[in-house]
C-alpha atoms as a PDB file:
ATOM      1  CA  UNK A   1      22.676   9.576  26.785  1.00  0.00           C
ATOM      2  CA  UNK A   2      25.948   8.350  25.557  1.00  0.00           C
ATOM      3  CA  UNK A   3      25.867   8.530  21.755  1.00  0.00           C
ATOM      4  CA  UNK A   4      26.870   4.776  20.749  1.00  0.00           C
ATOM      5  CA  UNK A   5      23.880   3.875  23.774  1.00  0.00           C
ATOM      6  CA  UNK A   6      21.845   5.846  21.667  1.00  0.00           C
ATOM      7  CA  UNK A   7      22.727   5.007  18.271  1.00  0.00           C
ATOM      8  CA  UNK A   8      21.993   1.164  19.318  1.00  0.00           C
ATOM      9  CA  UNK A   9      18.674   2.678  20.366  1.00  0.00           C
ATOM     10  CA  UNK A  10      17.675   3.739  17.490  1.00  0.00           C
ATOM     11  CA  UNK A  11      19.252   0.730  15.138  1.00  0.00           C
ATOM     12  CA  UNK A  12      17.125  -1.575  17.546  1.00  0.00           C
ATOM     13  CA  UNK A  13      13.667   1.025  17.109  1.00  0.00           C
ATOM     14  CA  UNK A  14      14.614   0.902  13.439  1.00  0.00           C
ATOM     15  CA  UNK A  15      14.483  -2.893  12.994  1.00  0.00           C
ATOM     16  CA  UNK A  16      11.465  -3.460  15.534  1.00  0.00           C
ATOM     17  CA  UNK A  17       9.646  -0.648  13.004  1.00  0.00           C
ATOM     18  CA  UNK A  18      10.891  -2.690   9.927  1.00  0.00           C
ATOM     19  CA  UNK A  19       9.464  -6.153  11.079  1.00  0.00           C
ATOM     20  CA  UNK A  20       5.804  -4.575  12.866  1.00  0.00           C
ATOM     21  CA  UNK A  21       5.361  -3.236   8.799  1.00  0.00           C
ATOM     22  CA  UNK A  22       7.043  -6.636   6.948  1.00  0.00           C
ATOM     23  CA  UNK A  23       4.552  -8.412   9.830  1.00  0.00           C
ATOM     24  CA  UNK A  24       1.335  -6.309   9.992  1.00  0.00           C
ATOM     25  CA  UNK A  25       1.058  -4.500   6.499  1.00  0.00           C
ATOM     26  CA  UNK A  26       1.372  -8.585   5.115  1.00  0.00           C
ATOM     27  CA  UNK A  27      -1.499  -9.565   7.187  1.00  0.00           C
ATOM     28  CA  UNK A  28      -3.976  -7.171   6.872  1.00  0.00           C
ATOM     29  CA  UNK A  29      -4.710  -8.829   3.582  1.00  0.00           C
ATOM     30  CA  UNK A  30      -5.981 -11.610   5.751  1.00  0.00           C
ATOM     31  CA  UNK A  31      -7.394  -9.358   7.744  1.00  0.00           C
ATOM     32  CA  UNK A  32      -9.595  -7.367   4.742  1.00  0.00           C
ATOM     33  CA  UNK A  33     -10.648 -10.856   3.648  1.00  0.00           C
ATOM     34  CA  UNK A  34     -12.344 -11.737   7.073  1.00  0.00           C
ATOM     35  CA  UNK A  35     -13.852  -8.602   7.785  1.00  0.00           C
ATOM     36  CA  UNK A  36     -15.676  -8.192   4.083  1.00  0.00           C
ATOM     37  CA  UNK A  37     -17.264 -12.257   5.057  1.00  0.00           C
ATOM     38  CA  UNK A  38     -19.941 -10.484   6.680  1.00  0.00           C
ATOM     39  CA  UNK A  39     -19.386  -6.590   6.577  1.00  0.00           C
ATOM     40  CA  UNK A  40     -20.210  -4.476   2.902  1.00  0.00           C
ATOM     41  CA  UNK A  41     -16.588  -3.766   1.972  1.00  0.00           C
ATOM     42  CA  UNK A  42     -16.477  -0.201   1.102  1.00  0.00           C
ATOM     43  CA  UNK A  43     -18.288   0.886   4.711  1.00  0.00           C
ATOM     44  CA  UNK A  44     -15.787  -1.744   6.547  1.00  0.00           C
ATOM     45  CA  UNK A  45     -12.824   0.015   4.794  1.00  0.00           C
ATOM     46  CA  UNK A  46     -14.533   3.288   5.717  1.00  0.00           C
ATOM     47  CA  UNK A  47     -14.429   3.042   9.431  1.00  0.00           C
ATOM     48  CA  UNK A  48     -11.305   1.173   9.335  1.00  0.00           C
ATOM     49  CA  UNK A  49      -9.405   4.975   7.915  1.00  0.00           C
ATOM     50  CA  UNK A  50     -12.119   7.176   9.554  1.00  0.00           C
ATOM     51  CA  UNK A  51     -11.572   5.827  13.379  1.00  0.00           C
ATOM     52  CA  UNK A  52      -8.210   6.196  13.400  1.00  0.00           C
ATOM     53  CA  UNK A  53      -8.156   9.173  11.185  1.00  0.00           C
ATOM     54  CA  UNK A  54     -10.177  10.816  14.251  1.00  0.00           C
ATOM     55  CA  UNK A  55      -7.827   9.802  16.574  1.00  0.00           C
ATOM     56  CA  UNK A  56      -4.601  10.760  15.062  1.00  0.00           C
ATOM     57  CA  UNK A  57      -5.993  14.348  14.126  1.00  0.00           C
ATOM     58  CA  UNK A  58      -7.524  15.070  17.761  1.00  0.00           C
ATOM     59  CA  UNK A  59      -4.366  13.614  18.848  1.00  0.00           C
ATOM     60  CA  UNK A  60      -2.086  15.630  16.707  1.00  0.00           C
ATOM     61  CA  UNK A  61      -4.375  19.013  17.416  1.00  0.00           C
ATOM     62  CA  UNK A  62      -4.199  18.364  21.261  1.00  0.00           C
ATOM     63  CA  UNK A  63      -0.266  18.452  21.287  1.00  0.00           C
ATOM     64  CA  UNK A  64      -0.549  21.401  19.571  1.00  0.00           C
ATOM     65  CA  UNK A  65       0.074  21.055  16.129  1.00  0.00           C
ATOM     66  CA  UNK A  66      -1.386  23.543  13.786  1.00  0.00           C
ATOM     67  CA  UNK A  67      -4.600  23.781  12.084  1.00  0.00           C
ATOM     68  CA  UNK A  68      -4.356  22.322   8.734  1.00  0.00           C
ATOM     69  CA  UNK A  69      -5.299  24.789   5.683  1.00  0.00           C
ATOM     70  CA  UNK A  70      -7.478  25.243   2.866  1.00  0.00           C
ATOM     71  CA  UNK A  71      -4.380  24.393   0.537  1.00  0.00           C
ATOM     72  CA  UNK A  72      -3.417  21.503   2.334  1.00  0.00           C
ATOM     73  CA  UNK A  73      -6.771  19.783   3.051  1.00  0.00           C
ATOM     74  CA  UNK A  74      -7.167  20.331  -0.768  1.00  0.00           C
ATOM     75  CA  UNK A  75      -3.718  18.633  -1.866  1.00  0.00           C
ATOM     76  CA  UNK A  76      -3.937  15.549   1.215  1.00  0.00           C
ATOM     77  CA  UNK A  77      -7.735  14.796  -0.089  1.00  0.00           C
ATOM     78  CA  UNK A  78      -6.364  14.195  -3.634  1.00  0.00           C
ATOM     79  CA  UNK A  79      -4.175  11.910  -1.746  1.00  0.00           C
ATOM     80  CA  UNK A  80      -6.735  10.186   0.405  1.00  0.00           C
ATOM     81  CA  UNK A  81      -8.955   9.385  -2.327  1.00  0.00           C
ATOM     82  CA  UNK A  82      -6.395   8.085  -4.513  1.00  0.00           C
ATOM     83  CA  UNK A  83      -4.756   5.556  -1.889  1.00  0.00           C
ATOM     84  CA  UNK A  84      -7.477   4.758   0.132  1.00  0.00           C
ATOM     85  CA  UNK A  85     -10.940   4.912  -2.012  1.00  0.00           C
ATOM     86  CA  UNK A  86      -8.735   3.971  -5.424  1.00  0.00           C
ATOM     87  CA  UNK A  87      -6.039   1.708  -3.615  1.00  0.00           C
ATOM     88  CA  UNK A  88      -7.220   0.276  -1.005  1.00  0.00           C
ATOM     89  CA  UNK A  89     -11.065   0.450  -1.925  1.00  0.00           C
ATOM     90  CA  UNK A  90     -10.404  -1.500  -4.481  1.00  0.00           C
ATOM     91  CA  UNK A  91      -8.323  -4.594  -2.723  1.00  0.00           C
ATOM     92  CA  UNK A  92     -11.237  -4.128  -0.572  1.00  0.00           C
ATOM     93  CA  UNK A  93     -13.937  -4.857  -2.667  1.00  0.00           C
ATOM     94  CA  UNK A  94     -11.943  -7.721  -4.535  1.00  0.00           C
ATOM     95  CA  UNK A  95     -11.272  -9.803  -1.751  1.00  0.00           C
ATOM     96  CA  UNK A  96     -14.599 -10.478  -1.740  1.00  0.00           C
ATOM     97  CA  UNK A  97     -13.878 -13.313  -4.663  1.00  0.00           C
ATOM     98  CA  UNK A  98     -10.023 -13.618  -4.447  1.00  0.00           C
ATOM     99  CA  UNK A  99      -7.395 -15.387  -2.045  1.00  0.00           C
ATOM    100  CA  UNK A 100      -5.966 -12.367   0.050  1.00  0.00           C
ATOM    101  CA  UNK A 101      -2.449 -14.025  -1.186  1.00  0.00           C
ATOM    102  CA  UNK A 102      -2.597 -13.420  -4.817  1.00  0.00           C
ATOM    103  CA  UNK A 103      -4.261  -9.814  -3.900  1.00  0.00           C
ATOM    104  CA  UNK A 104      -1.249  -8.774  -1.890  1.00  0.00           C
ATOM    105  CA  UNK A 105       1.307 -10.064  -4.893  1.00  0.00           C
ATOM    106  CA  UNK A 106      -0.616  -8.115  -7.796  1.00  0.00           C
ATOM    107  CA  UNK A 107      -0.589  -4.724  -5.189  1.00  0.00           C
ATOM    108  CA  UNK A 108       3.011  -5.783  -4.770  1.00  0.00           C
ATOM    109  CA  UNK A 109       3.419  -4.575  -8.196  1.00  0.00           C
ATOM    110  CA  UNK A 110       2.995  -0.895  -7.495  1.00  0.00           C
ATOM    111  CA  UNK A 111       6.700   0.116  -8.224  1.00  0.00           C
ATOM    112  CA  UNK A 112       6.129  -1.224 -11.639  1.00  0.00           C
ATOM    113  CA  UNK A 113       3.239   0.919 -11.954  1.00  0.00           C
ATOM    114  CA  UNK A 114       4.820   3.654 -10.775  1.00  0.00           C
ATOM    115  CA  UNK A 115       8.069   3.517 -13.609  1.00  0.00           C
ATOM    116  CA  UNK A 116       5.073   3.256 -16.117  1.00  0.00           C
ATOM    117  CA  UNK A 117       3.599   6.412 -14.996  1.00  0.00           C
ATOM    118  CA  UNK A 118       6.901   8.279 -14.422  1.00  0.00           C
ATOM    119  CA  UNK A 119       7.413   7.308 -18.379  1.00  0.00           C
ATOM    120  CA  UNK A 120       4.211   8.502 -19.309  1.00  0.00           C
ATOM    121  CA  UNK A 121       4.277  11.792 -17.390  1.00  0.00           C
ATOM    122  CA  UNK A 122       8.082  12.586 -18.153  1.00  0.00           C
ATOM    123  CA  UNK A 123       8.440  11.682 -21.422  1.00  0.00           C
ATOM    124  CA  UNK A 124      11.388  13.996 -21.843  1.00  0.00           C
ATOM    125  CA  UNK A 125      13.677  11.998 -19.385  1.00  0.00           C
ATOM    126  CA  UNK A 126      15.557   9.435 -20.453  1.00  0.00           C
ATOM    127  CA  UNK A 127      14.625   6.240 -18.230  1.00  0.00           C
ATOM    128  CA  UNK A 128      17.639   3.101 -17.736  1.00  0.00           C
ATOM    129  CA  UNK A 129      16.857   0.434 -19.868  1.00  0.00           C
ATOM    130  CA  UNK A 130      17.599  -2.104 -16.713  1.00  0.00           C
ATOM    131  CA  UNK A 131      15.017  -0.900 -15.024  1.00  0.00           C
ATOM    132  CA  UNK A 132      12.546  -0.502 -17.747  1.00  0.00           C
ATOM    133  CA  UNK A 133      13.490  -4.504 -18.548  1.00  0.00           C
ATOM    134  CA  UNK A 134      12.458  -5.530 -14.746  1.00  0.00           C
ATOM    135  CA  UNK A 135       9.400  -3.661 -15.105  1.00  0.00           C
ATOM    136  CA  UNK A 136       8.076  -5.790 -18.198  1.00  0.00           C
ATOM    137  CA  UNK A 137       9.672  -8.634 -16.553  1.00  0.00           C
ATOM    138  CA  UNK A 138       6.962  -7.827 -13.433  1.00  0.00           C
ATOM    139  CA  UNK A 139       4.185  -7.335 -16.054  1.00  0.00           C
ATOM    140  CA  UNK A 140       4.775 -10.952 -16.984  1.00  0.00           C
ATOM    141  CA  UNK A 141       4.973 -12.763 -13.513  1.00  0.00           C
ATOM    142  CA  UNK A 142       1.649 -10.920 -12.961  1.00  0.00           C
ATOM    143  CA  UNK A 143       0.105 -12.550 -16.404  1.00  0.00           C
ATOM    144  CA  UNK A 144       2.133 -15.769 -15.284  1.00  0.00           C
ATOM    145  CA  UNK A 145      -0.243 -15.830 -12.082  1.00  0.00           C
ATOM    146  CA  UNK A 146      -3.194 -14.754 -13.895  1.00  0.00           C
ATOM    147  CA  UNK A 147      -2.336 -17.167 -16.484  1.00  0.00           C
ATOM    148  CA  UNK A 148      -3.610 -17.481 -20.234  1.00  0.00           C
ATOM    149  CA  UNK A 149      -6.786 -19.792 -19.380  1.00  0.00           C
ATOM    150  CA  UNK A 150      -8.027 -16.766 -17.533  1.00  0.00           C
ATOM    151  CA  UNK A 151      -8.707 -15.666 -21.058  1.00  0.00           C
ATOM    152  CA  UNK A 152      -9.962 -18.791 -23.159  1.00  0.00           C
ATOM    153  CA  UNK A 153     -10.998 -21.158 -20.476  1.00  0.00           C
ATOM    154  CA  UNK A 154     -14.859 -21.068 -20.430  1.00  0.00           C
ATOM    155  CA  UNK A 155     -14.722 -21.998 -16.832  1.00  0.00           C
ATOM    156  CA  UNK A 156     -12.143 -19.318 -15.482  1.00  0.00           C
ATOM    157  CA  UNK A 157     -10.095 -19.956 -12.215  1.00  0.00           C
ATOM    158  CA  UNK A 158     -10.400 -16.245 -10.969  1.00  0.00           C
ATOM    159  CA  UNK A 159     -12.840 -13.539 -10.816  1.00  0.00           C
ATOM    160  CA  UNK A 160     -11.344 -11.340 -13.917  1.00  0.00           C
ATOM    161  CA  UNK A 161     -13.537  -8.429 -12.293  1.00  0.00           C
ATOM    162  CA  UNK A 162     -11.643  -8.678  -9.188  1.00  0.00           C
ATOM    163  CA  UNK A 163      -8.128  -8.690 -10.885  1.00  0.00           C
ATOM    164  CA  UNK A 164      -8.911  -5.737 -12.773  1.00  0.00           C
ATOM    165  CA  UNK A 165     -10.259  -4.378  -9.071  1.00  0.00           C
ATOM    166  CA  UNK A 166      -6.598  -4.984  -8.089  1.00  0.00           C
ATOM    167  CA  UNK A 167      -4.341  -3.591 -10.991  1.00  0.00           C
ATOM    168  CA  UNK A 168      -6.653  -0.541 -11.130  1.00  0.00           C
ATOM    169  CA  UNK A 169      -5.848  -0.722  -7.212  1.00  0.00           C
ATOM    170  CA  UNK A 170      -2.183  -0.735  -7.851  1.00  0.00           C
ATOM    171  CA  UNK A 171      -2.258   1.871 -10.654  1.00  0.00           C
ATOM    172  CA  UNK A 172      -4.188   4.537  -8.193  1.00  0.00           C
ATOM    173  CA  UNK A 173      -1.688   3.771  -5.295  1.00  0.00           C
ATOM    174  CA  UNK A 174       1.147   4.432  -7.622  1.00  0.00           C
ATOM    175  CA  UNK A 175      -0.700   8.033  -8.620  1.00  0.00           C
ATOM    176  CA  UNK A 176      -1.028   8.907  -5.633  1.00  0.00           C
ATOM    177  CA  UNK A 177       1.964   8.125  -4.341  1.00  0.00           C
ATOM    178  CA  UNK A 178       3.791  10.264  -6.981  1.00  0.00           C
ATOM    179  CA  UNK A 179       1.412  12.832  -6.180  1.00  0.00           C
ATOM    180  CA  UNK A 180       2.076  13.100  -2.808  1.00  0.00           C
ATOM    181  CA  UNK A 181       5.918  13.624  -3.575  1.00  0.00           C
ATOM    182  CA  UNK A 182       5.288  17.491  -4.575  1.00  0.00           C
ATOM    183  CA  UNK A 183       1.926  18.502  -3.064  1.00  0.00           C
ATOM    184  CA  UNK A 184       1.313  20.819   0.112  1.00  0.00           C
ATOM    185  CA  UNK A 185       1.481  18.722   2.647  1.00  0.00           C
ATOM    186  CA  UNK A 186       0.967  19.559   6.696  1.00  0.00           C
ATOM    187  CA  UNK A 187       4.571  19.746   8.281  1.00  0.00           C
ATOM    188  CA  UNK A 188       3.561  17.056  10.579  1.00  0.00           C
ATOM    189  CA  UNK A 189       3.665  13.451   9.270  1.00  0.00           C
ATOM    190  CA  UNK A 190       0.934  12.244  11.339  1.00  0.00           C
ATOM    191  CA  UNK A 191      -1.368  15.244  10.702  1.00  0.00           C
ATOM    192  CA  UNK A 192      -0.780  14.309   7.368  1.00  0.00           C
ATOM    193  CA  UNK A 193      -1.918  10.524   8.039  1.00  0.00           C
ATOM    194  CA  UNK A 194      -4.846  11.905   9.818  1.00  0.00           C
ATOM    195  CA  UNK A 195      -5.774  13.772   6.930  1.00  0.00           C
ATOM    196  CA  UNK A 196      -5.598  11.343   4.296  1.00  0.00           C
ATOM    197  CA  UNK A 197      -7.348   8.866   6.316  1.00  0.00           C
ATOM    198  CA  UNK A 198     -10.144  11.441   6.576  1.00  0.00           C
ATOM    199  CA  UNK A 199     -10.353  12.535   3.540  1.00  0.00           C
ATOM    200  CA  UNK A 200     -10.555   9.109   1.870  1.00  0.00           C
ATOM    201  CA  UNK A 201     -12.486   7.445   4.754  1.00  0.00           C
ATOM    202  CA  UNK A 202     -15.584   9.981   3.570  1.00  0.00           C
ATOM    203  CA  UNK A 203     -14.730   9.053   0.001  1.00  0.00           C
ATOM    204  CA  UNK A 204     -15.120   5.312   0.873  1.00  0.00           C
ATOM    205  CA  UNK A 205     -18.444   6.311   2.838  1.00  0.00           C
ATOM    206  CA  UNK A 206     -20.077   8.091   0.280  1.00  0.00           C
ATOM    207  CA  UNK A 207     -18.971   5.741  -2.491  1.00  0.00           C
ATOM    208  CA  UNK A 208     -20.221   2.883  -0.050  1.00  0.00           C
ATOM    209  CA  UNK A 209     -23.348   4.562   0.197  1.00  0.00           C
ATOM    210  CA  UNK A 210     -23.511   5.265  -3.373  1.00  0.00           C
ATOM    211  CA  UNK A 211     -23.703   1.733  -4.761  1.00  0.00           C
ATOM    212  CA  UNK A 212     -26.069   0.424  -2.142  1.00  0.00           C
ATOM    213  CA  UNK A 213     -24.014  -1.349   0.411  1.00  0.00           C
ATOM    214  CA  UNK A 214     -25.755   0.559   2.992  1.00  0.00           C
ATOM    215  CA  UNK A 215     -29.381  -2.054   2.395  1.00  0.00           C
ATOM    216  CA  UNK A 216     -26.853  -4.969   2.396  1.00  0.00           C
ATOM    217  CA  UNK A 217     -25.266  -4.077   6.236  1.00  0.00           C
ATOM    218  CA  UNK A 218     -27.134  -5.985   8.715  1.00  0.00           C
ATOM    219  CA  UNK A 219     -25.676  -5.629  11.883  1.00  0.00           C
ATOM    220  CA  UNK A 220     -27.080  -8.967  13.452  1.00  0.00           C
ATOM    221  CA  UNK A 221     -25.600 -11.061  10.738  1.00  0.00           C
ATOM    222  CA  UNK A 222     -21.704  -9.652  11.556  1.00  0.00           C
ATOM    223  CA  UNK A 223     -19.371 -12.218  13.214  1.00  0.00           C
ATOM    224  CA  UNK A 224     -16.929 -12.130  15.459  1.00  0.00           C
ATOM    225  CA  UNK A 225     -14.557 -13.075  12.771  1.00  0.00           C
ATOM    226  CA  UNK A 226     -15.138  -9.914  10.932  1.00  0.00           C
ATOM    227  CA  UNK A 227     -15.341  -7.483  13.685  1.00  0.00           C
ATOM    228  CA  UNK A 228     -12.202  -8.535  14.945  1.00  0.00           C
ATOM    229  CA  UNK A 229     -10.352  -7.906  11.954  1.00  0.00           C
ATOM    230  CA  UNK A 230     -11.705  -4.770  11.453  1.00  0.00           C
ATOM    231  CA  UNK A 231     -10.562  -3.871  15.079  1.00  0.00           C
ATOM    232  CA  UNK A 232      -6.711  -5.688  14.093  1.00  0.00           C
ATOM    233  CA  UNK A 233      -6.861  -3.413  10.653  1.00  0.00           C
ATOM    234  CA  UNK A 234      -7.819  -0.185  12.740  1.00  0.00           C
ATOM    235  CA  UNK A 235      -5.374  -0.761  15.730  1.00  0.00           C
ATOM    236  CA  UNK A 236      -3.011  -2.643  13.686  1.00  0.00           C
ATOM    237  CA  UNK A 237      -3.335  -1.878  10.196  1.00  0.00           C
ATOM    238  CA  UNK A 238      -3.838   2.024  10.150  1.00  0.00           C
ATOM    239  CA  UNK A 239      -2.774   3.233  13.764  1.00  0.00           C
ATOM    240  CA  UNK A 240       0.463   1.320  14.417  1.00  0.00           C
ATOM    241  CA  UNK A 241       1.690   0.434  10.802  1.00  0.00           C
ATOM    242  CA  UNK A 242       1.146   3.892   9.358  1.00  0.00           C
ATOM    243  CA  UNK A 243       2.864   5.303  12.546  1.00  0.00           C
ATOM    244  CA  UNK A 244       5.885   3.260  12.332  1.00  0.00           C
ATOM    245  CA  UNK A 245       5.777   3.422   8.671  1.00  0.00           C
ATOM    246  CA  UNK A 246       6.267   7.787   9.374  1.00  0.00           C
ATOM    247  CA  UNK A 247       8.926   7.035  11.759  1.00  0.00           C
ATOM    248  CA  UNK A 248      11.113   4.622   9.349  1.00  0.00           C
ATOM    249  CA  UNK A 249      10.817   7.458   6.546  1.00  0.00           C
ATOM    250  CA  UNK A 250      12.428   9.788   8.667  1.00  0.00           C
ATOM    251  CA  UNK A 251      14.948   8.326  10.771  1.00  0.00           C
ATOM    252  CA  UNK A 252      15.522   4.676   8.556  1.00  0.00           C
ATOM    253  CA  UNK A 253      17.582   4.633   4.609  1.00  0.00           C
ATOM    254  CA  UNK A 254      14.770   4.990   2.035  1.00  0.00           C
ATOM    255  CA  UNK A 255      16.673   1.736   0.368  1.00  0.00           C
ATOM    256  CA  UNK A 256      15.466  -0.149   4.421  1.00  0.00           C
ATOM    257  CA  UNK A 257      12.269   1.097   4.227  1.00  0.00           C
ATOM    258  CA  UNK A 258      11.188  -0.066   0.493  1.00  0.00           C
ATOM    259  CA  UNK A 259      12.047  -3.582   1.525  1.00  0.00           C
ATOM    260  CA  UNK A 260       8.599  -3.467   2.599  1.00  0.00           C
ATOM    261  CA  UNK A 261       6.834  -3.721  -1.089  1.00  0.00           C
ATOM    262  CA  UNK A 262       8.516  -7.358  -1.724  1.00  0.00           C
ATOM    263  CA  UNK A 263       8.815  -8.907   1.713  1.00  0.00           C
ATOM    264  CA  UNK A 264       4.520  -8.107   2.324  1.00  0.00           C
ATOM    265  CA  UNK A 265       3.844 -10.152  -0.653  1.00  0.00           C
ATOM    266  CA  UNK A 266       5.577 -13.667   0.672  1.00  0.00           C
ATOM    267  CA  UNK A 267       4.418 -12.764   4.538  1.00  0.00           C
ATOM    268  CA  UNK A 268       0.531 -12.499   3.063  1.00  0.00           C
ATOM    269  CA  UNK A 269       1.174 -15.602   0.919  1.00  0.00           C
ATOM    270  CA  UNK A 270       1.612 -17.835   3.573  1.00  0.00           C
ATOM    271  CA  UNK A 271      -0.461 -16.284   6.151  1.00  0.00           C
ATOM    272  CA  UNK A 272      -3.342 -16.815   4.141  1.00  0.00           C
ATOM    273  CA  UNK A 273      -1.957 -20.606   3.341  1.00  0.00           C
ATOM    274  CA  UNK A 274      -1.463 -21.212   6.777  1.00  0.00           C
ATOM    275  CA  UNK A 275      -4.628 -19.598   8.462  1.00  0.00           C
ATOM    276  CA  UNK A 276      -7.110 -19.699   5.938  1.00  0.00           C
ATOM    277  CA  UNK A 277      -6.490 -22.661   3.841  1.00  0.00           C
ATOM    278  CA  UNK A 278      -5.676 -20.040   0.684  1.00  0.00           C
ATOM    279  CA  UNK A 279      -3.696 -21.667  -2.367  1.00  0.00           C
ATOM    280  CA  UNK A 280      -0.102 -21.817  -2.727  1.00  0.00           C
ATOM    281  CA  UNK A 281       0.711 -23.910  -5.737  1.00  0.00           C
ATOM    282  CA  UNK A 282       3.622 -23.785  -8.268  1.00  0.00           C
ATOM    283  CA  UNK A 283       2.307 -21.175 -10.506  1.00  0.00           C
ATOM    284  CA  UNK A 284       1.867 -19.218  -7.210  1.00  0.00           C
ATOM    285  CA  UNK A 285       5.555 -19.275  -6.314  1.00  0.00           C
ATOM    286  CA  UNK A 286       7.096 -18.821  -9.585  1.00  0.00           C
ATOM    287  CA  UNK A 287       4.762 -15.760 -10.456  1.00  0.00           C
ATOM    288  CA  UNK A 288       5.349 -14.191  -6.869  1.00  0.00           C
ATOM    289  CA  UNK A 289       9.352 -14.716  -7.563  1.00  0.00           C
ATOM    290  CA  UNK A 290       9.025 -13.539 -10.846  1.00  0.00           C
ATOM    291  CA  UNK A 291       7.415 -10.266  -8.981  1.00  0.00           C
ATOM    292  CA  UNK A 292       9.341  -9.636  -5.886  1.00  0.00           C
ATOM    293  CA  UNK A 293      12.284 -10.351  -7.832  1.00  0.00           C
ATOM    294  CA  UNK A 294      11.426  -7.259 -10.421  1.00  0.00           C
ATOM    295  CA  UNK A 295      10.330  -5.395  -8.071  1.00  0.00           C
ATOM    296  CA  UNK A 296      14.016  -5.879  -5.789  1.00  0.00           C
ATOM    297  CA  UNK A 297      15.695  -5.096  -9.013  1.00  0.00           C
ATOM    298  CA  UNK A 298      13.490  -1.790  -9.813  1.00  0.00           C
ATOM    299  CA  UNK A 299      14.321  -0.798  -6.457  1.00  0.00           C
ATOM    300  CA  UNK A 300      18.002  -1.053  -6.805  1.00  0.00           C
ATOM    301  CA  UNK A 301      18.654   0.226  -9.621  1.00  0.00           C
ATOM    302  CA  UNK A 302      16.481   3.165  -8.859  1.00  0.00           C
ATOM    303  CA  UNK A 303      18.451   3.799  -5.758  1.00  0.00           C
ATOM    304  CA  UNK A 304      21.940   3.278  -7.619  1.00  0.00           C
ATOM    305  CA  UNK A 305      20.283   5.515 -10.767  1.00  0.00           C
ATOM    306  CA  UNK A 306      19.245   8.830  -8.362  1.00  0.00           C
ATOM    307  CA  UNK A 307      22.632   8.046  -6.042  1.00  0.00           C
ATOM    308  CA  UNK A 308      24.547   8.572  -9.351  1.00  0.00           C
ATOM    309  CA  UNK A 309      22.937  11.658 -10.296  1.00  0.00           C
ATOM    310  CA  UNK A 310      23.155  13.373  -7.046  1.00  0.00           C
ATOM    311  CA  UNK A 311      27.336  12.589  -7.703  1.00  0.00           C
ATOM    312  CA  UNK A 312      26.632  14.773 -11.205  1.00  0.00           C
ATOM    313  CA  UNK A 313      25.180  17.367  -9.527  1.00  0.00           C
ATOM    314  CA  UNK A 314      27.143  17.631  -7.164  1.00  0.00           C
ATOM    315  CA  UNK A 315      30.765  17.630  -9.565  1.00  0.00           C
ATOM    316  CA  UNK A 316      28.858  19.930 -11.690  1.00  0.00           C
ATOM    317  CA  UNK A 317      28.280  22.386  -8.994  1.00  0.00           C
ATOM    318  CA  UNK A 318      31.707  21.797  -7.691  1.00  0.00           C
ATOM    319  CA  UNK A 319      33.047  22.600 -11.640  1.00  0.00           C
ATOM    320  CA  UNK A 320      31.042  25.895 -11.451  1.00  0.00           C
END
């Protein structure tokens, strides 16, 4: 294949990856909001990881791909239970009493969680004050959408239960994703999905289990509703999005790919307007710009900030 035939190829695969993750990943808050009407939330978001986590690894282990180790299985369940009983357990559970909208903005603020963590963990680095101003600045929109009667209003707007559901959400997504920067992974991305989605699949399970959603599942009282979603969040949600999502790390700019964490946000927004009737008043829009906009700035100057030092290492090397 001629190579400008194939660069165009893979431009085109790139963008078509981009807007299936900017498209699905935003309405799968939707999505988790139907499903929990009528199914316990912590068993839905069970078999939503633990079907396709079945599939990928036979999948994977049928190509060939090798057998996954002690060390690895130990590292990739620390993972799974941190983004998918932690993370997405938790968005889980608090759609039960929140618009899926406002749940997809507060998880939009992971990247803010994660500079908070980074400056709790490294305390010796030295961490740009630009980016450390859009992080507060994120903090805010998210008490800006909250907003102050939440607190002194006898008659609150929002389940306070739920919101703390969602920033401890966001603040165990952001753990693990740091996590999973330096631990023993498998050398194949999608054994590595598999594996997560196992692991934390039987975390959501057990923890389902646990708190007694297991007397509250009635299969005669599911609807349609629900078990379509689930089916959209396990064909959709987990199979496809995580797939492309493996693909755009490895062939797509890291800067491309985080677009992601601030165009989700608006895309759930006005799904759930649109479909199911979900807010989307003033204090909505200015606290989800307020966000996205932090979160676009953390991104870039991130980028620009490790870009930078990769130039210093590399004239210091060059100097030695």
């Amino acid at each position: 294949m001629p190579f400008f035939i194939r660069r165009w190829f893979l431009k085109g695969r790139t963008w078509v990856s981009l807007l299936l993750i900017y498209i699905i990943w935003g309405s799968t808050y939707l999505a988790i909001r139907f499903a929990v009407e009528t199914i316990p939330p912590l068993l839905m978001a069970a078999t939503r990881f633990l079907v396709p986590g079945i599939i990928l690894y036979a999948w994977q282990r049928l190509k060939g791909e090798d057998k996954p180790t002690l060390k690895e299985w130990k590292s990739t369940g620390i993972i799974g239970l941190l983004l998918m009983l932690g993370g997405n357990g938790g968005v889980t559970w608090a759609e039960q009493y929140l618009p899926s909208g406002l749940a997809a903005l507060i998880i939009g603020s992971v990247p803010l969680w994660i500079i908070v963590i980074n400056m709790v963990v490294h305390r010796d680095q030295a961490h740009p004050k630009s980016i450390i101003i859009g992080a507060v600045i994120g903090f805010l929109g998210i008490a800006l959408l909250i907003g102050p009667d939440q607190f002194i209003n006898s008659s609150p707007r929002v389940n306070l239960f739920a919101i703390i559901a969602l920033l401890l959400a966001a603040f165990f997504w952001s753990l693990g994703s740091i996590y999973s920067r330096t631990a023993i992974m498998h050398k194949s991305p999608l054994m590595a999905n598999s594996m997560e989605f196992l692991t934390g699949g039987m975390g959501l399970l057990l923890s389902g289990l646990l708190i007694g959603e297991g007397s509250h599942f009635h299969l005669q009282a599911i609807t349609l509703k629900s078990v379509l979603s689930l089916s959209y969040l396990i064909i959709f949600g987990s199979l496809i999005g995580f797939v492309a999502y493996t693909w755009l790390l490895r062939n797509a700019p890291i800067s491309l790919v985080s677009t992601y964490a601030y165009v989700n946000p608006v895309i759930a927004i006005f799904i759930g307007n649109w479909l199911a009737n979900e807010p989307l008043n003033l204090r909505i829009i200015i606290s989800a710009l307020v966000i996205i906009s932090s979160v676009f700035m953390i991104n870039t100057l991130t980028l620009r900030s490790s870009r930078s030092k990769k130039v210093e290492e590399q004239v210091t090397q060059t100097g030695e």
